[in-house]
C-alpha atoms as a PDB file:
ATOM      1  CA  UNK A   1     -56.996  59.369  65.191  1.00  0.00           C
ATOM      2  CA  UNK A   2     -58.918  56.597  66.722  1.00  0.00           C
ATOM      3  CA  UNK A   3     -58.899  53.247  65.132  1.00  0.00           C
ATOM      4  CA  UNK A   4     -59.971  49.761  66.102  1.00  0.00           C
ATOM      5  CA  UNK A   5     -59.301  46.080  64.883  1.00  0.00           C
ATOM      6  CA  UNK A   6     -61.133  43.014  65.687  1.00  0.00           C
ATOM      7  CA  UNK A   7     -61.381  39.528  63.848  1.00  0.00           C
ATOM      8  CA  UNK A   8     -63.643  36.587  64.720  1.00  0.00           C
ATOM      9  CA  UNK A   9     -63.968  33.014  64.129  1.00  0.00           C
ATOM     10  CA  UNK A  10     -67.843  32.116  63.392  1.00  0.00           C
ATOM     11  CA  UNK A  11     -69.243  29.511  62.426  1.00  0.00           C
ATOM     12  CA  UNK A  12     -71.354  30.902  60.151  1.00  0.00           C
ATOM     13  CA  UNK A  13     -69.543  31.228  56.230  1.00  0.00           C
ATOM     14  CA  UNK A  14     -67.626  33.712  54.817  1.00  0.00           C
ATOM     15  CA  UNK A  15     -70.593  34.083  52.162  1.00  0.00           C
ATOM     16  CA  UNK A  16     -73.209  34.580  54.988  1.00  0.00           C
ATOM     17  CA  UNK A  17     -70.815  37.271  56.611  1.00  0.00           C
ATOM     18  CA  UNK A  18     -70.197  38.710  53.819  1.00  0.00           C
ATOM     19  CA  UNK A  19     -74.454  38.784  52.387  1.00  0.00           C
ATOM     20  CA  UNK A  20     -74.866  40.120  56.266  1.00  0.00           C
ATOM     21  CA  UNK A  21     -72.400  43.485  56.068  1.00  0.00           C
ATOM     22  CA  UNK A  22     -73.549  43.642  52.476  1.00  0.00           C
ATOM     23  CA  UNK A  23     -77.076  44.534  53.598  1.00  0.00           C
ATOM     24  CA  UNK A  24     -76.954  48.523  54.426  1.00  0.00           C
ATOM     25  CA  UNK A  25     -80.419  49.086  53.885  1.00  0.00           C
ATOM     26  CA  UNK A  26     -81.359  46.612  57.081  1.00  0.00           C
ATOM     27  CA  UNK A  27     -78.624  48.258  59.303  1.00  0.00           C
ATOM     28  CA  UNK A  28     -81.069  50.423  60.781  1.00  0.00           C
ATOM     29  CA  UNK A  29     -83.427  46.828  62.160  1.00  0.00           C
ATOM     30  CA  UNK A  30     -80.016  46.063  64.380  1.00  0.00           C
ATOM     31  CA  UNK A  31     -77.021  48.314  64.494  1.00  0.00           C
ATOM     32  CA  UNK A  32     -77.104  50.252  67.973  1.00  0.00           C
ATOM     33  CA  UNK A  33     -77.484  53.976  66.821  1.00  0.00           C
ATOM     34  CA  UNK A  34     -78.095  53.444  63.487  1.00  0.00           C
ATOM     35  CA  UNK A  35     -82.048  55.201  62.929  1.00  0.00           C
ATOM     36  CA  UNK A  36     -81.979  55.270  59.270  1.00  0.00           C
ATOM     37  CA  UNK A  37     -80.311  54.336  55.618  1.00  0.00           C
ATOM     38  CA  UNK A  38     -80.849  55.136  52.087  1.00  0.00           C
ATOM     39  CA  UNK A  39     -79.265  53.700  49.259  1.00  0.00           C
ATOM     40  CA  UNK A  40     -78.606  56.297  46.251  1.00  0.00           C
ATOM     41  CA  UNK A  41     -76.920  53.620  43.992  1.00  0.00           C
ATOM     42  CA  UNK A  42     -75.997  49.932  44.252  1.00  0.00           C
ATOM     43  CA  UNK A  43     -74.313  47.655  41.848  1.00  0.00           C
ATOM     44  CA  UNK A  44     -72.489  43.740  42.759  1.00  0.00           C
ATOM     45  CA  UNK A  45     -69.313  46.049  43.138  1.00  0.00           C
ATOM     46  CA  UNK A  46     -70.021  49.346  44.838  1.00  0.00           C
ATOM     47  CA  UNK A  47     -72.915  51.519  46.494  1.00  0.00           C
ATOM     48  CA  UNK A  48     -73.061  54.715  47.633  1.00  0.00           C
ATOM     49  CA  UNK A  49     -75.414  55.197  50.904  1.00  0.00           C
ATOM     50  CA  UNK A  50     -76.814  57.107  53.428  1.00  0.00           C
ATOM     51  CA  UNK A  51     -76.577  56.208  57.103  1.00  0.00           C
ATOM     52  CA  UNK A  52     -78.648  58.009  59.615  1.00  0.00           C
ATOM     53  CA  UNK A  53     -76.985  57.958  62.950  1.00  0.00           C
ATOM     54  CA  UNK A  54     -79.097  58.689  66.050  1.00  0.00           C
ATOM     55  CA  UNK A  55     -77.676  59.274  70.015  1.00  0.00           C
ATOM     56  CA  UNK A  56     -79.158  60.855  73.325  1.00  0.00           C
ATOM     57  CA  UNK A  57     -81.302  63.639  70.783  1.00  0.00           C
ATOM     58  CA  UNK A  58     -78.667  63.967  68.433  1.00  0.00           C
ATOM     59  CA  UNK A  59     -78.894  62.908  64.829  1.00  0.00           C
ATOM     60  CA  UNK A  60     -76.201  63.007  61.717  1.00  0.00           C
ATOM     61  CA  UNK A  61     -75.588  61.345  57.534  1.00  0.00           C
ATOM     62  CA  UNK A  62     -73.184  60.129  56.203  1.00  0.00           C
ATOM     63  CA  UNK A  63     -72.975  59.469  53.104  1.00  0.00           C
ATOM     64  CA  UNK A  64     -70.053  56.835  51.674  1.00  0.00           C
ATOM     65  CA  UNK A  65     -69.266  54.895  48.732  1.00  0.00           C
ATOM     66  CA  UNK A  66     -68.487  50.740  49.732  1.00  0.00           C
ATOM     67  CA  UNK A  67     -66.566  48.529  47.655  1.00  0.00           C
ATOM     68  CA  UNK A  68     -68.098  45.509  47.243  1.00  0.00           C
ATOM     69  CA  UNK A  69     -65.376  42.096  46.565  1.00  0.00           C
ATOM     70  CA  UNK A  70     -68.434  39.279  46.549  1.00  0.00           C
ATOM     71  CA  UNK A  71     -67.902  36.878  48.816  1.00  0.00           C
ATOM     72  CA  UNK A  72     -64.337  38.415  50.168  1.00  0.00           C
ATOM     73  CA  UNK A  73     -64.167  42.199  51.208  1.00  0.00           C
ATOM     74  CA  UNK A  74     -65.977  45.397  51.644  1.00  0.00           C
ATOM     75  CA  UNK A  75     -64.326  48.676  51.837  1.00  0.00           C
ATOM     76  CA  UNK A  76     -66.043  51.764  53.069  1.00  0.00           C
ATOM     77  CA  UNK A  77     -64.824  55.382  52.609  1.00  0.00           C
ATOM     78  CA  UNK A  78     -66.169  58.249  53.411  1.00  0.00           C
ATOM     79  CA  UNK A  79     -67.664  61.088  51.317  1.00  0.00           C
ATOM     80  CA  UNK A  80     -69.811  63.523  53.621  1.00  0.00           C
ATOM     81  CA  UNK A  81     -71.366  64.086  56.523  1.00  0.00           C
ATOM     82  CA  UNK A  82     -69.800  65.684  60.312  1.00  0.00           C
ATOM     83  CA  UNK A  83     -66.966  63.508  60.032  1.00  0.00           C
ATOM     84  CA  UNK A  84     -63.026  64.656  58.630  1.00  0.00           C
ATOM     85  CA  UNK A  85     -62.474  61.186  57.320  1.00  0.00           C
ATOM     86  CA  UNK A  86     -63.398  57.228  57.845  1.00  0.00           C
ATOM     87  CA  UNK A  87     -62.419  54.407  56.590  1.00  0.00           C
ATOM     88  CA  UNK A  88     -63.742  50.688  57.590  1.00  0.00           C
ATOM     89  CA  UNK A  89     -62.460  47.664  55.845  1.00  0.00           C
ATOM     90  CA  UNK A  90     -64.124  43.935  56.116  1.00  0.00           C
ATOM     91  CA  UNK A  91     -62.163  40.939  54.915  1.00  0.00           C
ATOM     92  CA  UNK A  92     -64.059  37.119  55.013  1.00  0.00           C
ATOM     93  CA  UNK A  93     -61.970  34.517  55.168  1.00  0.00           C
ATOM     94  CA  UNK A  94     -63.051  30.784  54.816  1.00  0.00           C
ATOM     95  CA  UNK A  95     -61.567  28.280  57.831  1.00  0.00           C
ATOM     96  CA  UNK A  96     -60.632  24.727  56.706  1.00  0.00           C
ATOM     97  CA  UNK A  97     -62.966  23.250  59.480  1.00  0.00           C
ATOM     98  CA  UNK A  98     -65.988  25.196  58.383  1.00  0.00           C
ATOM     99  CA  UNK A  99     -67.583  28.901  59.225  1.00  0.00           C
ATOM    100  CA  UNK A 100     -65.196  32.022  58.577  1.00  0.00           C
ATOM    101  CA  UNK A 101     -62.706  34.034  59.923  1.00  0.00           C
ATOM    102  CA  UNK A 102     -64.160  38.202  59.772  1.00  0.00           C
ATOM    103  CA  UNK A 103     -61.498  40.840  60.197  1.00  0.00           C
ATOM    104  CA  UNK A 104     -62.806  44.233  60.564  1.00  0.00           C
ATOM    105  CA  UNK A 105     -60.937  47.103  60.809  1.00  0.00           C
ATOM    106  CA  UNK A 106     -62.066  50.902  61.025  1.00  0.00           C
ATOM    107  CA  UNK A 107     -60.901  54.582  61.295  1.00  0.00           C
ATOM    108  CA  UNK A 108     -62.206  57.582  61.594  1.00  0.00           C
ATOM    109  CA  UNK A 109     -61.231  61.573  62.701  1.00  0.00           C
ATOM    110  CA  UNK A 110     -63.936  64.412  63.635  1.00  0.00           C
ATOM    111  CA  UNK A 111     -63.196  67.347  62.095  1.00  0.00           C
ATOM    112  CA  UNK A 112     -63.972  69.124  65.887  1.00  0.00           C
ATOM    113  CA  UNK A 113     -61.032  68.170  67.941  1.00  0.00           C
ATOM    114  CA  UNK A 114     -62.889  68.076  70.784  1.00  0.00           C
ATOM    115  CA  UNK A 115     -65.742  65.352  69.741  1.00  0.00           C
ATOM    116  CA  UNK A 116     -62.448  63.263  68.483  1.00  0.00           C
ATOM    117  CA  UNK A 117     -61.261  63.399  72.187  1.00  0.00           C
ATOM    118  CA  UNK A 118     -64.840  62.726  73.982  1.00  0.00           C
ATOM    119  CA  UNK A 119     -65.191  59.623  70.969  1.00  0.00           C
ATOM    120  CA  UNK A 120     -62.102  57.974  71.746  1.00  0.00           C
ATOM    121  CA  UNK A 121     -62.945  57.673  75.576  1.00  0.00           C
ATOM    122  CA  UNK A 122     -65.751  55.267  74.804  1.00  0.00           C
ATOM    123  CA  UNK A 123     -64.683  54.296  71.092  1.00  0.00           C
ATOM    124  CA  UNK A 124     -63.333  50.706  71.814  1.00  0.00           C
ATOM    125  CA  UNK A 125     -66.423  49.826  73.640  1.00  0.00           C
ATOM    126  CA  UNK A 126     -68.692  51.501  71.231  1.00  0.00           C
ATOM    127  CA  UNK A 127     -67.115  49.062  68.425  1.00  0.00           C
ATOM    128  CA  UNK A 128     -67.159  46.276  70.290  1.00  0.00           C
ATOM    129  CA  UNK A 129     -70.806  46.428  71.009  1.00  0.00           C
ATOM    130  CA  UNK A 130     -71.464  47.792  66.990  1.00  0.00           C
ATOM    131  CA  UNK A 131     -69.488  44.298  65.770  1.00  0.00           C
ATOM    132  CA  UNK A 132     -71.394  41.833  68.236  1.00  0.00           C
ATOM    133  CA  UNK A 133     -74.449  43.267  66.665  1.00  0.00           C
ATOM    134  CA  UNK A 134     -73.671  41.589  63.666  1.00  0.00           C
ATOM    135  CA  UNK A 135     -72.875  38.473  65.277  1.00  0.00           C
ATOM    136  CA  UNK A 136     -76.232  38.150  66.876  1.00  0.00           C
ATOM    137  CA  UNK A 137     -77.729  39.383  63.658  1.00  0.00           C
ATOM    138  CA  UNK A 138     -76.091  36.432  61.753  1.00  0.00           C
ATOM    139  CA  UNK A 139     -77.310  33.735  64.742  1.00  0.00           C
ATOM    140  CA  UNK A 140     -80.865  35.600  64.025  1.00  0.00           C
ATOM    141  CA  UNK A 141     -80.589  35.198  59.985  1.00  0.00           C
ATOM    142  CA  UNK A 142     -78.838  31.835  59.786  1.00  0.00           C
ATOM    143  CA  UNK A 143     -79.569  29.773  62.923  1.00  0.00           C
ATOM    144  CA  UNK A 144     -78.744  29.303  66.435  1.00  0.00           C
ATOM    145  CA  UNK A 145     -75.757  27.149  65.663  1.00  0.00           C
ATOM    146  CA  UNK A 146     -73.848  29.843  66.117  1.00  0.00           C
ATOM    147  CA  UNK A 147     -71.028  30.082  67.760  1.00  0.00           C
ATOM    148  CA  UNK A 148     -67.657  32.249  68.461  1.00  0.00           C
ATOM    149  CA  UNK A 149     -65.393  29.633  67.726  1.00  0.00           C
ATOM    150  CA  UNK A 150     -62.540  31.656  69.907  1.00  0.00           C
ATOM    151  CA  UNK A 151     -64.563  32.023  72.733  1.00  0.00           C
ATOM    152  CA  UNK A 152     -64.125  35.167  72.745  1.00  0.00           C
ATOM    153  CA  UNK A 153     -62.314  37.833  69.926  1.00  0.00           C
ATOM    154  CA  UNK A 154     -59.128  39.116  69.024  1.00  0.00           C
ATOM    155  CA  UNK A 155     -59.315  42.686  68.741  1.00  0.00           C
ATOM    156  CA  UNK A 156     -56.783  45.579  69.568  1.00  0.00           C
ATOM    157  CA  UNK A 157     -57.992  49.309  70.116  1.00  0.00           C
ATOM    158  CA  UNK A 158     -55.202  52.170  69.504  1.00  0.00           C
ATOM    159  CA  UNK A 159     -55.647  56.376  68.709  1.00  0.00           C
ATOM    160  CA  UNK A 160     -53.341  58.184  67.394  1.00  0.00           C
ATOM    161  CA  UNK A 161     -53.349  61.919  67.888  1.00  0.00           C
END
């Protein structure tokens, strides 16, 4: 099962990280791939949404319920759509010298076998370009003081069969 995890020091806040992932219903104006959302239900603590997901002609929902800790975490889990399972996890962490640390971590399975194996050949790179997309969102938002404060990011790529 493919997974990836990545965390980033920005200079942007944990709050304005955190406001940023929050947003489903603008994924679609940056995400690469993403072509549409709806949001059935959304509270401070948890929504339940649509995501429309768009690539070369092809085009599938999902639909999952996110946990919403204000300010500090967001947990999404799947509930249907083409997928067996995924789970994505975001944690924002303040940093003593200003901005935020953002640790994002996600996994998923196909229920075809095959699509699993032809995703994990370009998975890591698919992520990678998915969470820079909200980097340059944030710089867009909040101001081009941003920065990656690590030069570049930490991030480790593994599947597991």
């Amino acid at each position: 099962m493919p997974a990836h995890r990545e965390t980033r020091e920005l200079s942007h806040s944990a709050a304005q990280m955190y406001a940023l992932v929050a947003d489903v219903g603008r994924y679609q104006e940056f995400l690469p791939w993403v072509v549409g959302t709806r949001i059935r239900a959304d509270t401070e603590t948890e929504m339940t949404a649509d995501v429309l997901v768009g690539f070369k002609g092809l085009r599938e929902q999902f639909t999952s319920r996110v946990l919403k800790v204000p300010g500090k975490s967001i947990t999404v889990d799947y509930l249907d759509g083409p997928l067996k399972m995924l789970h994505n996890e975001w944690h924002f962490r303040p940093r003593a010298e200003g901005g935020s640390y953002v640790d994002f971590y996600v996994e998923f399975s196909f229920k075809n076998r095959m699509f699993e194996k032809m995703a994990g050949q370009m998975f890591s790179k698919a992520l990678h370009k998915m969470t820079s997309a909200f980097v340059t969102r944030a710089e867009a938002i909040y101001g081009s003081n941003y920065s990656d404060l690590s030069g570049s990011n930490s991030s480790s790529a593994t599947s597991t069969a």
